[in-house]
Structure formats: C-alpha cells, structure tokens
C-alpha atoms as a PDB file:
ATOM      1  CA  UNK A   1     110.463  86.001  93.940  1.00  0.00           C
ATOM      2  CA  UNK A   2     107.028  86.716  95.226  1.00  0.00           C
ATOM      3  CA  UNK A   3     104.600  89.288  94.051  1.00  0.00           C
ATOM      4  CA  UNK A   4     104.009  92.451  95.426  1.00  0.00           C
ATOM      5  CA  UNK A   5     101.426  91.791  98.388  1.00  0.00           C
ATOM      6  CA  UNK A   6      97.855  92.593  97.505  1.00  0.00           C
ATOM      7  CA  UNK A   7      96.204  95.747  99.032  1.00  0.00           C
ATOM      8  CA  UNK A   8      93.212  95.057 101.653  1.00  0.00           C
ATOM      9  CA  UNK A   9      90.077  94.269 100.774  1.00  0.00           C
ATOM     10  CA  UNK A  10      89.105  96.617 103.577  1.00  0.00           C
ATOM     11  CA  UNK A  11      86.270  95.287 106.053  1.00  0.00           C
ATOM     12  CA  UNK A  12      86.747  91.179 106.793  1.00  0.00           C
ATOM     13  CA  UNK A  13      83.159  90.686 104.448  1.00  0.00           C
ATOM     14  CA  UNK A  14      82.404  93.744 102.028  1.00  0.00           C
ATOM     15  CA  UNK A  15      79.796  93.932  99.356  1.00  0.00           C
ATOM     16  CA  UNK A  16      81.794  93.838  96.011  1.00  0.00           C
ATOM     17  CA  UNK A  17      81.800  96.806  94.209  1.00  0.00           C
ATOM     18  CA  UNK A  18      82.211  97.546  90.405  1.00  0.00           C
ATOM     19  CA  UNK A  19      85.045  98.535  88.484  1.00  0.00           C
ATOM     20  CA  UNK A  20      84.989 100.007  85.329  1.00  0.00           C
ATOM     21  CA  UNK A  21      88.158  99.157  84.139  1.00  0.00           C
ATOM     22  CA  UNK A  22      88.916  96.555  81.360  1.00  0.00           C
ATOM     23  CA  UNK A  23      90.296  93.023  82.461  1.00  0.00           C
ATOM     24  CA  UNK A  24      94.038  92.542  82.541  1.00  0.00           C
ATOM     25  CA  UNK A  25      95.330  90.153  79.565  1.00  0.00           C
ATOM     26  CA  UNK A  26      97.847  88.431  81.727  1.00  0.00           C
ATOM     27  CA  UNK A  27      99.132  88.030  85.411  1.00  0.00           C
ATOM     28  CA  UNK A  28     100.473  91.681  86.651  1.00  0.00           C
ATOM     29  CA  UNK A  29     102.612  92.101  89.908  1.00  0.00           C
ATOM     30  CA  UNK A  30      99.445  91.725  91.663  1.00  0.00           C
ATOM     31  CA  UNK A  31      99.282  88.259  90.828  1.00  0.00           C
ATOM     32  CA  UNK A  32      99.916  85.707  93.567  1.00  0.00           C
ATOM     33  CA  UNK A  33     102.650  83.366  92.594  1.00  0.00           C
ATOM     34  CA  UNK A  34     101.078  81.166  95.392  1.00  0.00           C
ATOM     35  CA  UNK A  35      98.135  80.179  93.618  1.00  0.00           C
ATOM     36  CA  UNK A  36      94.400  82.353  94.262  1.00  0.00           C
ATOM     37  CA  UNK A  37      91.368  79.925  94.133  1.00  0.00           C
ATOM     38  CA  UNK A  38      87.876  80.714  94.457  1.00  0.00           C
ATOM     39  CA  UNK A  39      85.074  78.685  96.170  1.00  0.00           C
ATOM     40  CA  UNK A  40      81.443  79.705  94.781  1.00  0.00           C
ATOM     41  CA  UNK A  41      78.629  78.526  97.328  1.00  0.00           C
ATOM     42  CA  UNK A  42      81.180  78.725 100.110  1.00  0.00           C
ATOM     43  CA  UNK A  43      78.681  79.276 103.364  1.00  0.00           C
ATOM     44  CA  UNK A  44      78.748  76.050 104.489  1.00  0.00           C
ATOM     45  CA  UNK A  45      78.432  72.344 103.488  1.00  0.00           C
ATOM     46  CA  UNK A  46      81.445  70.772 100.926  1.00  0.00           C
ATOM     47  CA  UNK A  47      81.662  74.191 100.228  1.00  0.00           C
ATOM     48  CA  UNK A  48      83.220  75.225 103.265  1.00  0.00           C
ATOM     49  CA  UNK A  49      85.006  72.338 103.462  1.00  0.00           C
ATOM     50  CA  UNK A  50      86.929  73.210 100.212  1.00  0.00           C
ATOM     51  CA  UNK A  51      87.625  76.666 101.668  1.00  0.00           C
ATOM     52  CA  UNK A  52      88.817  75.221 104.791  1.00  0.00           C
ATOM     53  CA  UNK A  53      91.250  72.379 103.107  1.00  0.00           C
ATOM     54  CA  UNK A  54      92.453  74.971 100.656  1.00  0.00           C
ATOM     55  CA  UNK A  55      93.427  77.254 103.402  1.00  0.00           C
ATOM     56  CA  UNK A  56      94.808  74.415 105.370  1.00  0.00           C
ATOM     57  CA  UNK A  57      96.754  72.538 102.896  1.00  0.00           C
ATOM     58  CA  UNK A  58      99.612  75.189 102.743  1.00  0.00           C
ATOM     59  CA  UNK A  59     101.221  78.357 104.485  1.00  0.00           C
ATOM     60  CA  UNK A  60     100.779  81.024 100.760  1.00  0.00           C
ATOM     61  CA  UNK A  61      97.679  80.205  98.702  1.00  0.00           C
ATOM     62  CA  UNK A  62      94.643  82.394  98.747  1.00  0.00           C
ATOM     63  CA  UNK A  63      91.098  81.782  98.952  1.00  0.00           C
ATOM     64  CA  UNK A  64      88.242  83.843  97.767  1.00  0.00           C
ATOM     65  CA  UNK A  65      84.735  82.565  99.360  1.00  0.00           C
ATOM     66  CA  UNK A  66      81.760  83.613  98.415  1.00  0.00           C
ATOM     67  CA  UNK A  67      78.061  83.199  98.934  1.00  0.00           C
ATOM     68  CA  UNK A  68      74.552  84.859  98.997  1.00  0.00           C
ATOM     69  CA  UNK A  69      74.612  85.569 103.329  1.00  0.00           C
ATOM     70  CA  UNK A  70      78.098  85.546 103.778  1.00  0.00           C
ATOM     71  CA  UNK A  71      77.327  87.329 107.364  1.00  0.00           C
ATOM     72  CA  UNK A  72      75.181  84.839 108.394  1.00  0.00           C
ATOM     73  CA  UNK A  73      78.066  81.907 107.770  1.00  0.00           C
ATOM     74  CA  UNK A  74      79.990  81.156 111.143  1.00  0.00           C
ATOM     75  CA  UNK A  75      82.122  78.402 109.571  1.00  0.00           C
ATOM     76  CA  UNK A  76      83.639  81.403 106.829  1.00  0.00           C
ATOM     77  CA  UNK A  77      84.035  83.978 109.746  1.00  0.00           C
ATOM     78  CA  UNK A  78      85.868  81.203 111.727  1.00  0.00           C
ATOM     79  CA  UNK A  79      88.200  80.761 108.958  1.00  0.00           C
ATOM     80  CA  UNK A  80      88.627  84.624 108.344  1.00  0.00           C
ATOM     81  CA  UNK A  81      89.612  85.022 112.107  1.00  0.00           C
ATOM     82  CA  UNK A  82      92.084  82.519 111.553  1.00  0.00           C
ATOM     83  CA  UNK A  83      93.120  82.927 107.969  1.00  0.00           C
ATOM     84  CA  UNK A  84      92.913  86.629 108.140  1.00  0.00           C
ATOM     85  CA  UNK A  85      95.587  87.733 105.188  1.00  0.00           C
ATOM     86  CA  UNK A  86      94.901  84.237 102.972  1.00  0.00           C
ATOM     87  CA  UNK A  87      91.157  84.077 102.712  1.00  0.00           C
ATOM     88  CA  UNK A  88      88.837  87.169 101.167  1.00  0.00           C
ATOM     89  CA  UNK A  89      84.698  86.841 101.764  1.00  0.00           C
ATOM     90  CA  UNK A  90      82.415  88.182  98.855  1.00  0.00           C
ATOM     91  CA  UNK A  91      78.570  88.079  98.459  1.00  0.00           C
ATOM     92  CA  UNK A  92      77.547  86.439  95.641  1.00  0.00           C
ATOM     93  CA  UNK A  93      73.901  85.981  94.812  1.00  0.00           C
ATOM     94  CA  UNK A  94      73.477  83.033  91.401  1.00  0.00           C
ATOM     95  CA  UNK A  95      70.746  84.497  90.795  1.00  0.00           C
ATOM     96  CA  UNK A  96      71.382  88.663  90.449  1.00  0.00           C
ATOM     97  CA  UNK A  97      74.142  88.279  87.726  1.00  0.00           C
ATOM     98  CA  UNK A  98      75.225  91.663  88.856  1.00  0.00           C
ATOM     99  CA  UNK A  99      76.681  90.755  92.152  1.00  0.00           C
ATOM    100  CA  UNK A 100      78.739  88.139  89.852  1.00  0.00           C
ATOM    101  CA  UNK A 101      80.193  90.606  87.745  1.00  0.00           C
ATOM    102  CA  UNK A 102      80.646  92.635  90.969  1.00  0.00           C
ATOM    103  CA  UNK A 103      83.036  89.611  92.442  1.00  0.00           C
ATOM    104  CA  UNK A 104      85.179  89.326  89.364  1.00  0.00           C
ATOM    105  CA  UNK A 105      85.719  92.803  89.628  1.00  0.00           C
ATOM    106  CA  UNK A 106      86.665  93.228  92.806  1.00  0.00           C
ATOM    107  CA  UNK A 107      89.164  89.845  92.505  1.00  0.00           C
ATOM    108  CA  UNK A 108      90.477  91.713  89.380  1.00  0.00           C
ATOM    109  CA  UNK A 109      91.169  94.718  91.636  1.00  0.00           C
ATOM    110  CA  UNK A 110      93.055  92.536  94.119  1.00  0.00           C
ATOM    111  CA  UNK A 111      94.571  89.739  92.022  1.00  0.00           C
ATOM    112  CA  UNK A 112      94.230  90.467  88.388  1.00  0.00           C
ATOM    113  CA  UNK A 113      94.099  86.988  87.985  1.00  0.00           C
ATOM    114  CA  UNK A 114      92.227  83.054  88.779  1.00  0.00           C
ATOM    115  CA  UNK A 115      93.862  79.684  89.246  1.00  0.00           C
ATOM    116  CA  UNK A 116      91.022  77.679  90.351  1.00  0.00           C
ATOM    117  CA  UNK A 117      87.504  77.981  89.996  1.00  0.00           C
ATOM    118  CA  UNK A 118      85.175  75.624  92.370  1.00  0.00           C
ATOM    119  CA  UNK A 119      81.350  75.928  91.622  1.00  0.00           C
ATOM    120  CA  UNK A 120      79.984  74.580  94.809  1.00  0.00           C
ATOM    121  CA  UNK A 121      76.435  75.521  94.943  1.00  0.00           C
ATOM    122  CA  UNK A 122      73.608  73.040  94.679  1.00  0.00           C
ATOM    123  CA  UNK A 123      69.848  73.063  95.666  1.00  0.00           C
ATOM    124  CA  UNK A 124      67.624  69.674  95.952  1.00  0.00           C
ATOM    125  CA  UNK A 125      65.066  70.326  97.970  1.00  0.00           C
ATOM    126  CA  UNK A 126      63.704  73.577  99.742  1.00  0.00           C
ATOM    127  CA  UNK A 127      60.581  72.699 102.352  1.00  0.00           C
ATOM    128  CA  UNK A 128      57.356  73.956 100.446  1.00  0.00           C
ATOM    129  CA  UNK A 129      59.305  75.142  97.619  1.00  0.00           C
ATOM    130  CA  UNK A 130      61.021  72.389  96.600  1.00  0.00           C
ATOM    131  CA  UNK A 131      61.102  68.625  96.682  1.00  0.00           C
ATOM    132  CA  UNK A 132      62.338  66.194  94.081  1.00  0.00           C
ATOM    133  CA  UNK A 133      59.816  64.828  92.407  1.00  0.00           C
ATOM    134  CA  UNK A 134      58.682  61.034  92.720  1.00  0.00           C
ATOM    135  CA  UNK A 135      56.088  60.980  89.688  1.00  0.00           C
ATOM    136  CA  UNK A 136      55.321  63.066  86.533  1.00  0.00           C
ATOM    137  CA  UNK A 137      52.270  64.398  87.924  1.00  0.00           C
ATOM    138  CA  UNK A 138      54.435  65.719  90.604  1.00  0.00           C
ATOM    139  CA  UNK A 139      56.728  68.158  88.103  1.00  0.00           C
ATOM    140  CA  UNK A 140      56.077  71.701  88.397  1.00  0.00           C
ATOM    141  CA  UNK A 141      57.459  74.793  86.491  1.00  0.00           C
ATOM    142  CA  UNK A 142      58.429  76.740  89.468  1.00  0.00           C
ATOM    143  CA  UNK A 143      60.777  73.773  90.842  1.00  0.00           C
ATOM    144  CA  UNK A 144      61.713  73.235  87.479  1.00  0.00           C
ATOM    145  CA  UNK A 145      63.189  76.716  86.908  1.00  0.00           C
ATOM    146  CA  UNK A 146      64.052  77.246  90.578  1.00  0.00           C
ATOM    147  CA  UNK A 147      66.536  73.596  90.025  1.00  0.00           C
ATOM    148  CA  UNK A 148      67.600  74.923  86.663  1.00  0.00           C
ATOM    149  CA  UNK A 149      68.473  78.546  87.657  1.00  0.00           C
ATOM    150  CA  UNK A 150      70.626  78.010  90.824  1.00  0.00           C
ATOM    151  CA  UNK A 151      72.022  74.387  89.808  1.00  0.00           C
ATOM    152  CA  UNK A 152      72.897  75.428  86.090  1.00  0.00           C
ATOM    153  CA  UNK A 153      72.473  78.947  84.838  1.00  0.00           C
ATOM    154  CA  UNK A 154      74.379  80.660  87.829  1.00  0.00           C
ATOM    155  CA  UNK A 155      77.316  78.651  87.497  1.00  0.00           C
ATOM    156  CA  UNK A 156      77.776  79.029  84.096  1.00  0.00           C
ATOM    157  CA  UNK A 157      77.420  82.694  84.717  1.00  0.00           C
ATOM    158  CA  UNK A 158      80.200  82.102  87.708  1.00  0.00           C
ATOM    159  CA  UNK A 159      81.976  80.683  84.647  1.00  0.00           C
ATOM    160  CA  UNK A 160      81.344  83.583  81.703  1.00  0.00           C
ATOM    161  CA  UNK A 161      82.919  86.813  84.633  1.00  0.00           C
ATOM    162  CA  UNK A 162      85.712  84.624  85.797  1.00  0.00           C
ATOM    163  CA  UNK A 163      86.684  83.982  82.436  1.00  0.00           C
ATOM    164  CA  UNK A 164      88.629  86.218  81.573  1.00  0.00           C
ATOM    165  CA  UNK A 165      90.539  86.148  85.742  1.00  0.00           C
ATOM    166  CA  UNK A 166      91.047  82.100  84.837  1.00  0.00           C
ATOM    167  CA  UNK A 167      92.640  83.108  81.527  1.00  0.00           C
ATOM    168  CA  UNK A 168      94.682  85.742  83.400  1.00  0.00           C
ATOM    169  CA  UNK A 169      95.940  83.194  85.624  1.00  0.00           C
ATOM    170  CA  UNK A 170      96.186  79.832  83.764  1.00  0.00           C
ATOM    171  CA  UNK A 171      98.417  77.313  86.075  1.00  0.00           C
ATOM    172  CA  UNK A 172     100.727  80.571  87.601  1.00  0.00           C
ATOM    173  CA  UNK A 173     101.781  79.815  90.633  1.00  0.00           C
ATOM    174  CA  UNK A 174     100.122  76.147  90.683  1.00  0.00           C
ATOM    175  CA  UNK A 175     102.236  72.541  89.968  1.00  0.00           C
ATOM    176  CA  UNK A 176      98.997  72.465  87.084  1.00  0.00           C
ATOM    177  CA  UNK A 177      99.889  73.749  83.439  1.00  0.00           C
ATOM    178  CA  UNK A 178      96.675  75.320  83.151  1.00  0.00           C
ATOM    179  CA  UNK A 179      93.617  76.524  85.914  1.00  0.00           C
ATOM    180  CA  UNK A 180      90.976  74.703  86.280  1.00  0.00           C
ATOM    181  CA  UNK A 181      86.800  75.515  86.864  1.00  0.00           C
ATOM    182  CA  UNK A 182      85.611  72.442  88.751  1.00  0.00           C
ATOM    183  CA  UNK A 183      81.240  72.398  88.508  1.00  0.00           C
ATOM    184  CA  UNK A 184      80.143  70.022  91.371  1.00  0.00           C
ATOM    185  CA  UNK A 185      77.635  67.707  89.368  1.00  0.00           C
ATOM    186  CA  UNK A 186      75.910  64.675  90.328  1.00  0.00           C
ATOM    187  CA  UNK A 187      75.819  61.068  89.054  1.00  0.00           C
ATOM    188  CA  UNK A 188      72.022  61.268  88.822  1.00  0.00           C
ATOM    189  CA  UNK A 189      72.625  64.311  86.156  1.00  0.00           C
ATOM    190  CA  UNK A 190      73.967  61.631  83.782  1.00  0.00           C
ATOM    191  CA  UNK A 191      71.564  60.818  81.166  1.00  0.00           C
ATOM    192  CA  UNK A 192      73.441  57.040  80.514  1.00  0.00           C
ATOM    193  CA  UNK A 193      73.753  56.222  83.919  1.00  0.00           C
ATOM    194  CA  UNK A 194      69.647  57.225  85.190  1.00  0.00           C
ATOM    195  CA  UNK A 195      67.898  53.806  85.772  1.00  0.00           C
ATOM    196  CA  UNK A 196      65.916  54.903  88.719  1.00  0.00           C
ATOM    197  CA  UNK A 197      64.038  58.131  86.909  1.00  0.00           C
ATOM    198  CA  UNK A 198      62.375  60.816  88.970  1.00  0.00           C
ATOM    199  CA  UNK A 199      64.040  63.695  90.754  1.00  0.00           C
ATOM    200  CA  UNK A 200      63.318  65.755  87.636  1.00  0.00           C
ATOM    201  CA  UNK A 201      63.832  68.748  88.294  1.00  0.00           C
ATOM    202  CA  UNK A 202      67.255  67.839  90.343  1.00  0.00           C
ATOM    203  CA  UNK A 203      68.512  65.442  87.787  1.00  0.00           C
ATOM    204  CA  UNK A 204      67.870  67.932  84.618  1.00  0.00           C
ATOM    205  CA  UNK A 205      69.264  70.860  85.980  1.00  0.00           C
ATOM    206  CA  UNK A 206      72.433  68.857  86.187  1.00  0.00           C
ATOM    207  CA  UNK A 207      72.170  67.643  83.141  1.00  0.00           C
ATOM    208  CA  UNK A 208      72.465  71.173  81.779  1.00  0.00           C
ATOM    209  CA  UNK A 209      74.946  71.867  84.156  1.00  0.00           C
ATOM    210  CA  UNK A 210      77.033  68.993  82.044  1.00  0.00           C
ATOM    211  CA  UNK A 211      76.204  70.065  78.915  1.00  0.00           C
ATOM    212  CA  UNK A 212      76.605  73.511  79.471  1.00  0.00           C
ATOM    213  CA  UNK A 213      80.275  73.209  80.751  1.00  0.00           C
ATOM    214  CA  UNK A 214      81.290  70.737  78.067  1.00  0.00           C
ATOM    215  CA  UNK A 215      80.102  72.940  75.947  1.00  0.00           C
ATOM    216  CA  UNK A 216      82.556  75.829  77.427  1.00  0.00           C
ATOM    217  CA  UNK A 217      85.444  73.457  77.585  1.00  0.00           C
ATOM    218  CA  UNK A 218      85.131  72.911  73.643  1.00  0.00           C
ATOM    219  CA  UNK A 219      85.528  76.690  73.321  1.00  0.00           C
ATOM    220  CA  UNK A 220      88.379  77.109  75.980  1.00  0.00           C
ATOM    221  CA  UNK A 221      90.276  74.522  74.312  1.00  0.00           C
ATOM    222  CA  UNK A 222      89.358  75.916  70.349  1.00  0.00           C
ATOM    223  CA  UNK A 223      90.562  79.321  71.208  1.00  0.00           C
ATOM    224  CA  UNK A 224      93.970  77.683  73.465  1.00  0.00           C
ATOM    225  CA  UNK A 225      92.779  79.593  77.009  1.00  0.00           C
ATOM    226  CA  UNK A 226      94.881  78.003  79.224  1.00  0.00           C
ATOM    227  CA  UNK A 227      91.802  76.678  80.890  1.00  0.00           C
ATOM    228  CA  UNK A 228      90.211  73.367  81.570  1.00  0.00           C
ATOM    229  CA  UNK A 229      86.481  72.191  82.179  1.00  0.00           C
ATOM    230  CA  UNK A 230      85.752  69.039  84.668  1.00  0.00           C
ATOM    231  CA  UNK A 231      82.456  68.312  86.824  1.00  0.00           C
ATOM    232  CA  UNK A 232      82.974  66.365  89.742  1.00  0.00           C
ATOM    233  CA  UNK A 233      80.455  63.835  91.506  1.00  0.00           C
ATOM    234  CA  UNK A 234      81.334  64.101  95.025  1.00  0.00           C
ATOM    235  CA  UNK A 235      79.235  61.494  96.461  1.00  0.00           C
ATOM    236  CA  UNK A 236      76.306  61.508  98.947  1.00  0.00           C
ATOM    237  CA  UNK A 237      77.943  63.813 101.215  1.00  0.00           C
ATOM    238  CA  UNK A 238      76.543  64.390 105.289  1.00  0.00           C
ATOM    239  CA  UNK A 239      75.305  67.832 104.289  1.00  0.00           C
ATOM    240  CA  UNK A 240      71.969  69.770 104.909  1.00  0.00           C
ATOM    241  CA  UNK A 241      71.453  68.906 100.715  1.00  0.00           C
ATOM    242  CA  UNK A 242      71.214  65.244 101.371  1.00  0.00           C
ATOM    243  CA  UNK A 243      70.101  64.805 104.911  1.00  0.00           C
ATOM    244  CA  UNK A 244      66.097  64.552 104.292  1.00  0.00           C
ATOM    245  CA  UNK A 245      67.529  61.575 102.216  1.00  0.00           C
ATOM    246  CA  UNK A 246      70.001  59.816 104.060  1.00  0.00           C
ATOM    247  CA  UNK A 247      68.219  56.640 105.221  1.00  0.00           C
ATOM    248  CA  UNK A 248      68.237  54.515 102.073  1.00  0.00           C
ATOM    249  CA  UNK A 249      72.142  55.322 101.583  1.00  0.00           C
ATOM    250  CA  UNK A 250      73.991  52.226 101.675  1.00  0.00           C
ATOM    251  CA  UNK A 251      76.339  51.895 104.685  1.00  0.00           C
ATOM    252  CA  UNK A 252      79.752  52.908 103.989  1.00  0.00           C
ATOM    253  CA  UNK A 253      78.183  55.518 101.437  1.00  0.00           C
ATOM    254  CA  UNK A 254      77.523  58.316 103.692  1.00  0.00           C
ATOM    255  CA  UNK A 255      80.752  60.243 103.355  1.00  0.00           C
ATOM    256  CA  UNK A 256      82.163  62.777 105.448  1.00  0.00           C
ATOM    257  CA  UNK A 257      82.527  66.969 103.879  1.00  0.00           C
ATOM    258  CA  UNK A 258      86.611  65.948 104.853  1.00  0.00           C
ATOM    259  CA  UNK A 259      86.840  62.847 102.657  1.00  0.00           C
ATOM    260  CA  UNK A 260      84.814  64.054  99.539  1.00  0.00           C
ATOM    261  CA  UNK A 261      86.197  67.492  99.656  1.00  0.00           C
ATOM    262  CA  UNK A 262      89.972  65.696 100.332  1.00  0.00           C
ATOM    263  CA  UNK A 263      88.922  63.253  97.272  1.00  0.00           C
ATOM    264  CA  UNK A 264      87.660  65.479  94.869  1.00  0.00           C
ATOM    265  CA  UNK A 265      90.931  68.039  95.452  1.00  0.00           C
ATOM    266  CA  UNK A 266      93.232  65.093  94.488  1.00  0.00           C
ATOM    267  CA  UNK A 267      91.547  64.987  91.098  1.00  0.00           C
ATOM    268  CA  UNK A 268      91.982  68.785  90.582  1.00  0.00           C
ATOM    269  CA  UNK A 269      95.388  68.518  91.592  1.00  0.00           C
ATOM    270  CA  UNK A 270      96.063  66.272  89.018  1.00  0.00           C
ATOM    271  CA  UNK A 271      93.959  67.439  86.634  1.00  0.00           C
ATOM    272  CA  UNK A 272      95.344  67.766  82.696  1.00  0.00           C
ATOM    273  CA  UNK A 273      94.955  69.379  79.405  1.00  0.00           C
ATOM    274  CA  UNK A 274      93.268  66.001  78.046  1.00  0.00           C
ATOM    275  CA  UNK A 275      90.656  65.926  80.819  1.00  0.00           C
ATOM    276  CA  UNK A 276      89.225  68.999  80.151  1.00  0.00           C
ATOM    277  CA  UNK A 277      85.508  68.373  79.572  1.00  0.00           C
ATOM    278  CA  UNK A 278      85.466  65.597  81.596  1.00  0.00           C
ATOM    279  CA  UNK A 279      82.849  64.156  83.936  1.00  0.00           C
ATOM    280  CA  UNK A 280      84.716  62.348  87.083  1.00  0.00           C
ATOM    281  CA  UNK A 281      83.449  60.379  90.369  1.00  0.00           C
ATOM    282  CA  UNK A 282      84.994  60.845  93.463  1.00  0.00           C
ATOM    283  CA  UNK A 283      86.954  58.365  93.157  1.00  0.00           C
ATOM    284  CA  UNK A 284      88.348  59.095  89.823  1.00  0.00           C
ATOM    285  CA  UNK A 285      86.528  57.498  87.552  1.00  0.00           C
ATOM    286  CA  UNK A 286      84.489  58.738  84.447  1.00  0.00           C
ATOM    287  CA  UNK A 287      81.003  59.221  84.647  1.00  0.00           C
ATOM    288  CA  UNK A 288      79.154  58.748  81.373  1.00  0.00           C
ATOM    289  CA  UNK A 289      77.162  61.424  79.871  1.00  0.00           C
END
C-alpha cells in the first residue's frame, strides 16, 4: 500500500527553510514507498540529465534537485512544469553549509527519509579564476582551495546532513537492499592511474573527494547504516566542464549527458553491500586508487 502523499512544498522553487526538530530514526508514513532520490549540482550538465532520467524512467519515484541558482536553470523548470508532483527544486549553495543543512531539513519535513544520494557538482576551470594547471609554477592557492572546496569539502558536507535521511531510508521502496550516495569523481583523481601529471588543483581535489568518501563508507559499514559509498567516473562528457577541452578527446570518447548519465544509473541500480567504497568507470569497471 502506498504512503500517505507528501504535503506541498509550496512555491515550484522555495528557499529551504530550517527545522528544528530532531531527524526521524526510520521511514514514517511520509516515506515514499516509490523510492525519493536527490540530485546535488542539478542546474544543468549530467546533472540534469540524472534528474531528467530519474524522472523519466518510471510513473512514482521522486526527485529532489538542487543547486546554487536554481531560478536561473531552464532545463529544472522544464522538468518541474512537466513533473510537477514527482520532482521538488531546492537551493543549495556547497559552499554556505547552512543552506545544506537547510535542504535536509526541508526533505525531512516532506519525506523523512533518502534512497539515493547523487553528488553531481564539479568545477575545472572558471575563466580568470580558474584553469587547470599545465606546470608547477602555474599552482596557485586560490585555485587550489577554490578546486578543493566545491569538488571535495561540499560534497562530503552533502554527505554528513543527508546522513541521517539515507539511514532513514536505506533501500525502502528501491529493488537495492540498501541506498546509495554516488560522488561523481574522475579517473584523473586516481593517484595509480595519473601518468600525464598536471591539472593539480582538478586532480587533488578529487583525490580527496576519494579518500574522503572511502573514508565514510568504512564508517557506514562499521556502525551497519544501511548505506553504501561508490564514486563514479562518468567519462568526458559534452558538458560546459569539458568543452574548453574537447579537441584532444579521442573520437568515439566524447559521450553524450544521455549515455553517461544512462551508464552510470545501471551501476547504481545494481549496486551492492560489497561495493560500497568502491571507485567504478562508466563502464563498470574499477578504477584504482
């Protein structure tokens, strides 16, 4: 039998607002029993693909999008004309913590509970602010921190106020035994596999974004949260990320937002207890640290 629907969130996008009351310890008769998955970094790119093939894939499970300008994002308002009871826009800002712990909150009001966590937010290059780095003498501690703040220290804070929404909702309502937080990596973040150097800034920051969520997965799995870890390499995606660097991609390389995001969904859905900490490809296949 299905759950008693949700109330509204109110206004199609709304600033999340704080709740002082303490997190649920399991799934109430708020809970979806069609699954409620969240995309983090949602505005456009793979990002909005995910939303959109989430949304698309069945007629019940609910999407929660969020990202810093959530006004400004045509492709979400599309979707929330068109998926106007099944998807939910938040703003979320990686790096104001508060409007983090203002999301969770305001899922916790409206679903008490996670199945799916996708961490889709990325920077590599920002004109004048940011470029990846070709030399040494070209590493700066502005980029450096910039890389490291939105590429690893938001999503782990994504991670730390969904926690306790993921434990909530383990696999309820999902064909999966457990939920899952899925950290879009890169293969250049892997220390074993980096033969080409440069791109510091871009290529540490992920790094730590590996470590970081191993590191959580140990702990999910030592205290039994019904939770699992994975980062995901999606490829060299067509995307605003990776067009200023699109010419020296091999042909047949250059993937589309539909295949990657289609790709990288399969591997969630069958994701498992023992891959929890793991670090896949697109195509399946582990990644070395």
């Amino acid at each position: 039998m299905k759950a008693t629907p949700p109330m509204a969130f109110g206004s199609i996008i709304r600033r999340a607002s704080l709740a002082s009351s303490s997190y649920p310890s399991g799934p109430s008769k708020k809970t979806r029993e069609d699954g409620v998955s969240l995309v983090q970094g949602a505005s456009r790119g793979i990002g909005l693909q995910f939303v959109k093939a989430l949304l698309e894939r069945n007629d019940e499970g609910h999407v929660i999008a969020t990202c810093r300008k959530p006004d400004e994002s045509k492709g979400l308002l599309d979707l929330k004309h068109e998926f106007t009871e099944r998807l939910d826009i938040l703003h979320l800002d990686l790096t104001v913590e508060s409007t983090i712990e203002a999301s969770a909150n305001a899922i916790r009001e409206k679903y008490n509970a996670l199945n799916l966590l996708i961490n889709a937010s990325g920077i590599l290059s920002i004109p004048k602010v940011l470029q990846p780095e070709t030399s040494l003498n070209k590493v700066e501690k502005s980029s450096l921190m910039l890389a490291y703040e939105v590429n690893a220290v938001g999503p782990i804070l994504v991670m730390k106020h969904m926690w306790p929404l993921l434990k909530a909702g383990g696999g309820f309502g999902t064909e999966r035994d457990v939920a899952v937080v899925a950290n879009l990596s890169a293969r250049v973040g892997s220390i074993g596999d980096n033969r080409l150097g440069g791109w510091h800034s871009y290529r540490s920051s992920k790094a730590a974004l590996n470590q970081l969520t191993k590191t959580v997965s140990v702990e999910f799995a030592r205290k039994k949260d019904p939770i699992i870890c994975i980062l995901l390499h999606p490829g060299t995606v067509d995307t605003d990320l990776s067009k200023p660097f699109q010419r020296n991609v091999p042909d047949g390389k250059l993937f589309t937002k539909e295949f990657s995001a289609q790709k990288l969904l399969s591997i969630i859905d069958r994701a498992k207890i023992s891959d929890n900490g793991k670090f896949f490809a697109w195509d399946g296949q582990e990644i070395p640290w």
